[in-house]
Protein backbone atom coordinates (compact mmCIF):
# COMPACT_ATOMS: atom_id res chain seq x y z
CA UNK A 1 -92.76 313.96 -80.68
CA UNK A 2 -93.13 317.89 -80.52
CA UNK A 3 -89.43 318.19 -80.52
CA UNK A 4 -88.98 316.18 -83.51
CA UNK A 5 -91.62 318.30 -85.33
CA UNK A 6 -89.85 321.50 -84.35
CA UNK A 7 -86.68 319.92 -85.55
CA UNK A 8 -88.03 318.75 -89.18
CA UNK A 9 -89.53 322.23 -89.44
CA UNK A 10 -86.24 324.24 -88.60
CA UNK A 11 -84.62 321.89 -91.18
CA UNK A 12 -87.27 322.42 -93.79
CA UNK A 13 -87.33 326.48 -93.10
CA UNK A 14 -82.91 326.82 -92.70
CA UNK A 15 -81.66 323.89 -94.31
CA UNK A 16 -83.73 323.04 -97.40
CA UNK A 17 -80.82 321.30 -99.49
CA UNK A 18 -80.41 318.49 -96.98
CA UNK A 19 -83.77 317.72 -97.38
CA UNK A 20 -84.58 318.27 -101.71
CA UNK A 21 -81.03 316.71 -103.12
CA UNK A 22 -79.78 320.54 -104.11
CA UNK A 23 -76.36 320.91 -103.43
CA UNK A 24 -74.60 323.73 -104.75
CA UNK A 25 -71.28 324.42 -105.10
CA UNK A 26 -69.92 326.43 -101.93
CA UNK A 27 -66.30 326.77 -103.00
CA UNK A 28 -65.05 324.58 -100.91
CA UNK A 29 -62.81 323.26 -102.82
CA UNK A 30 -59.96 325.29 -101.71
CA UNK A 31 -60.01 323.00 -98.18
CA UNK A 32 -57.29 320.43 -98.94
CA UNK A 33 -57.53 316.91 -97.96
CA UNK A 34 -54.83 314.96 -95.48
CA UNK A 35 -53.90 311.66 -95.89
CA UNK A 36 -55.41 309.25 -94.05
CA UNK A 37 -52.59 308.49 -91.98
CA UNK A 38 -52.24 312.06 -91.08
CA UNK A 39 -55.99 311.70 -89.96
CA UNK A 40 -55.30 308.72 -88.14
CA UNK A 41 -51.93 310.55 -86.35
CA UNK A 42 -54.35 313.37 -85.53
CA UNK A 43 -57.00 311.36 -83.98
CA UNK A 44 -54.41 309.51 -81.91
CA UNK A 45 -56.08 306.59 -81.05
CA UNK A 46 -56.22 302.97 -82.54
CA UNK A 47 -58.08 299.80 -81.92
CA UNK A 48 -61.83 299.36 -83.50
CA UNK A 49 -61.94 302.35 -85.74
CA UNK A 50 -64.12 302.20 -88.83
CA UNK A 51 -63.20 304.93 -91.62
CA UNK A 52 -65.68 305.53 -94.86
CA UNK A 53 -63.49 306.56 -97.47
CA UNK A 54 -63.59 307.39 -101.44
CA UNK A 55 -59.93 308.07 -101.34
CA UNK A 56 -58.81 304.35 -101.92
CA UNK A 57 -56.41 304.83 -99.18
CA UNK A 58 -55.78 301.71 -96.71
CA UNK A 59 -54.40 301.39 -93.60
CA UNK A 60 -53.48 298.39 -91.34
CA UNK A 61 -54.42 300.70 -88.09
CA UNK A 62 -58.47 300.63 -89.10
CA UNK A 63 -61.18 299.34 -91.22
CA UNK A 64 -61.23 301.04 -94.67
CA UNK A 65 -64.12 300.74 -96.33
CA UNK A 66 -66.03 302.38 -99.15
CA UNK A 67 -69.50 303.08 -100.05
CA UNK A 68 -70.04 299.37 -101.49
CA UNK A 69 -68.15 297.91 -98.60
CA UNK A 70 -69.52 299.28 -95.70
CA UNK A 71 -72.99 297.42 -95.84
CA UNK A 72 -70.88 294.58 -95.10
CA UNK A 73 -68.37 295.84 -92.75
CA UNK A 74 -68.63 294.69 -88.71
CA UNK A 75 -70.81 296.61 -86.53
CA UNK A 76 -69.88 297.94 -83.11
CA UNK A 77 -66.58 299.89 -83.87
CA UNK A 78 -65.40 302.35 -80.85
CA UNK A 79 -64.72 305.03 -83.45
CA UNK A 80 -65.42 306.23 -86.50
CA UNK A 81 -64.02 308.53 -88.96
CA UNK A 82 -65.90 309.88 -92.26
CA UNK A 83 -63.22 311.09 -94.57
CA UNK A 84 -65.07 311.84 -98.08
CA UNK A 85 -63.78 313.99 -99.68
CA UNK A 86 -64.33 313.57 -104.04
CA UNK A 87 -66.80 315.74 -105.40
CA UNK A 88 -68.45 312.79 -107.33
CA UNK A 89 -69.39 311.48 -103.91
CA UNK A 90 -71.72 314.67 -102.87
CA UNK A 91 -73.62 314.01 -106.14
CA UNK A 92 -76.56 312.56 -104.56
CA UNK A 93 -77.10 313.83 -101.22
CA UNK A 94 -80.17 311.40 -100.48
CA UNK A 95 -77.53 308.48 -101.23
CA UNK A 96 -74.35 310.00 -99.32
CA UNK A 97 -77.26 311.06 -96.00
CA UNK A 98 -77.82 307.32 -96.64
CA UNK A 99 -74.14 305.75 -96.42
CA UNK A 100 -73.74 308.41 -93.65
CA UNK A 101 -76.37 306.90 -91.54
CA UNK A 102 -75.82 303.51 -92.63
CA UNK A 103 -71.95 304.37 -91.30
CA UNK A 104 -73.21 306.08 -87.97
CA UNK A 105 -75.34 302.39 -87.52
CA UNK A 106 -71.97 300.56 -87.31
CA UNK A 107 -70.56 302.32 -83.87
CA UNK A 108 -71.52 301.34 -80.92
CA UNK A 109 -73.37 303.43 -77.89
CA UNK A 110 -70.09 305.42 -76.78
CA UNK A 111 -68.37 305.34 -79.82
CA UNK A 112 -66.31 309.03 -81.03
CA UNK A 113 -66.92 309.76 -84.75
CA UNK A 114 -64.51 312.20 -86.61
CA UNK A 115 -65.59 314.23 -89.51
CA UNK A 116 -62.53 316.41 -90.95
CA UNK A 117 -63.04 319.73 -92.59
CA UNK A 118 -62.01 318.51 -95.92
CA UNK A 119 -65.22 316.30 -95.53
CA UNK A 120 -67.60 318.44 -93.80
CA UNK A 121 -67.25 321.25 -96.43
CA UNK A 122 -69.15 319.34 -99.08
CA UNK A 123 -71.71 318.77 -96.85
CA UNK A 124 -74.97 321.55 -97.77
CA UNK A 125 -74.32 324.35 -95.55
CA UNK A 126 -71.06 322.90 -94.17
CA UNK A 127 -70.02 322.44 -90.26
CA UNK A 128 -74.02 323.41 -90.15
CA UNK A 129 -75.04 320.92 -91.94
CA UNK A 130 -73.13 318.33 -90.70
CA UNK A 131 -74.71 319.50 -87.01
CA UNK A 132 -77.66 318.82 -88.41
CA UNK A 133 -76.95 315.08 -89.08
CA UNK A 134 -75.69 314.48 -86.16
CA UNK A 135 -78.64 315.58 -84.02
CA UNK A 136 -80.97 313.81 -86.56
CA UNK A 137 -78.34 310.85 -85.80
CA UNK A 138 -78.91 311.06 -82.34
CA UNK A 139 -75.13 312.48 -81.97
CA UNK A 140 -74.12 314.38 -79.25
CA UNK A 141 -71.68 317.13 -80.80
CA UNK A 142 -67.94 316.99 -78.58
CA UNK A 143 -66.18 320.49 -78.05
CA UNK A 144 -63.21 320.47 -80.11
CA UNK A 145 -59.75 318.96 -78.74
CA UNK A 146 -56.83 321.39 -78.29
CA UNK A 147 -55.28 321.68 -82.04
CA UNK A 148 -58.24 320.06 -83.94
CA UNK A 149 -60.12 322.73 -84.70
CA UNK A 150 -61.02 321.39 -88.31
CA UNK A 151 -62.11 317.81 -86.82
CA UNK A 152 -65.60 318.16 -85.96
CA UNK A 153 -66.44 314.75 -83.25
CA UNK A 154 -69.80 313.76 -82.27
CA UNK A 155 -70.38 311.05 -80.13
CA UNK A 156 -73.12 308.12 -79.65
């Protein structure tokens, strides 16, 4: 219990957007997004892989879903990967740390997630940010792979 106090405090003292729906523009939109079978290539692996996007993209190698969808979609997926990337979509932060969670929910204990830069960026205060999610996920942050130094992975 005293750890999750010291977390919600650090949060409240370093990370104050996640927390009051303030996002502010960080300029990130110079960070271009891939396609989502360039995501998929990069990820290399296939079989139960659940992907939240807002591109409108499909793919016949994973389970595409958007915001609307994903309430619906399976649970239990191996992987996961969170490619949003629209600016409309960081809007509400509440409702996107929502879907986010809601997303994490559907993987199962052992299950990779994959959160590329062009997604992460949005985020309030970025790859920090994002850390932050994961821990207060439960996530266990993976080193980097060799060459994928703008995937973040977490894992469950």
């Amino acid at each position: 219990m005293k750890d999750d106090l010291d977390f919600l405090h650090l949060v409240e003292m370093k990370y104050p957007q996640l927390l009051f729906n303030e996002l502010k523009s960080t300029g990130s939109s110079l960070v271009k997004r891939s396609t989502l079978k360039k995501m998929l290539d990069e990820i290399g692996m296939e079989g139960c892989l659940l992907v939240l996007s807002d591109s409108g993209e499909e793919s016949d190698r994973a389970t595409v879903v958007d915001g609307q969808q994903l309430a619906t979609a399976y649970d239990s997926y191996e992987l996961g990967l969170l490619d949003i990337s629209h600016q409309q979509s960081f809007a509400d932060v509440e409702s996107l740390l929502q879907q986010i969670f809601l997303f994490l929910s559907k993987l199962r204990e052992g299950a990779h997630v994959y959160v590329p830069e062009s997604t992460y960026c949005h985020i309030p205060y970025g790859m920090d940010g994002m850390e932050v999610i994961f821990h207060a996920a439960g996530l266990t942050i993976e080193a980097p792979r060799p060459n994928d130094s703008n995937m973040m992975i977490a894992s469950k």
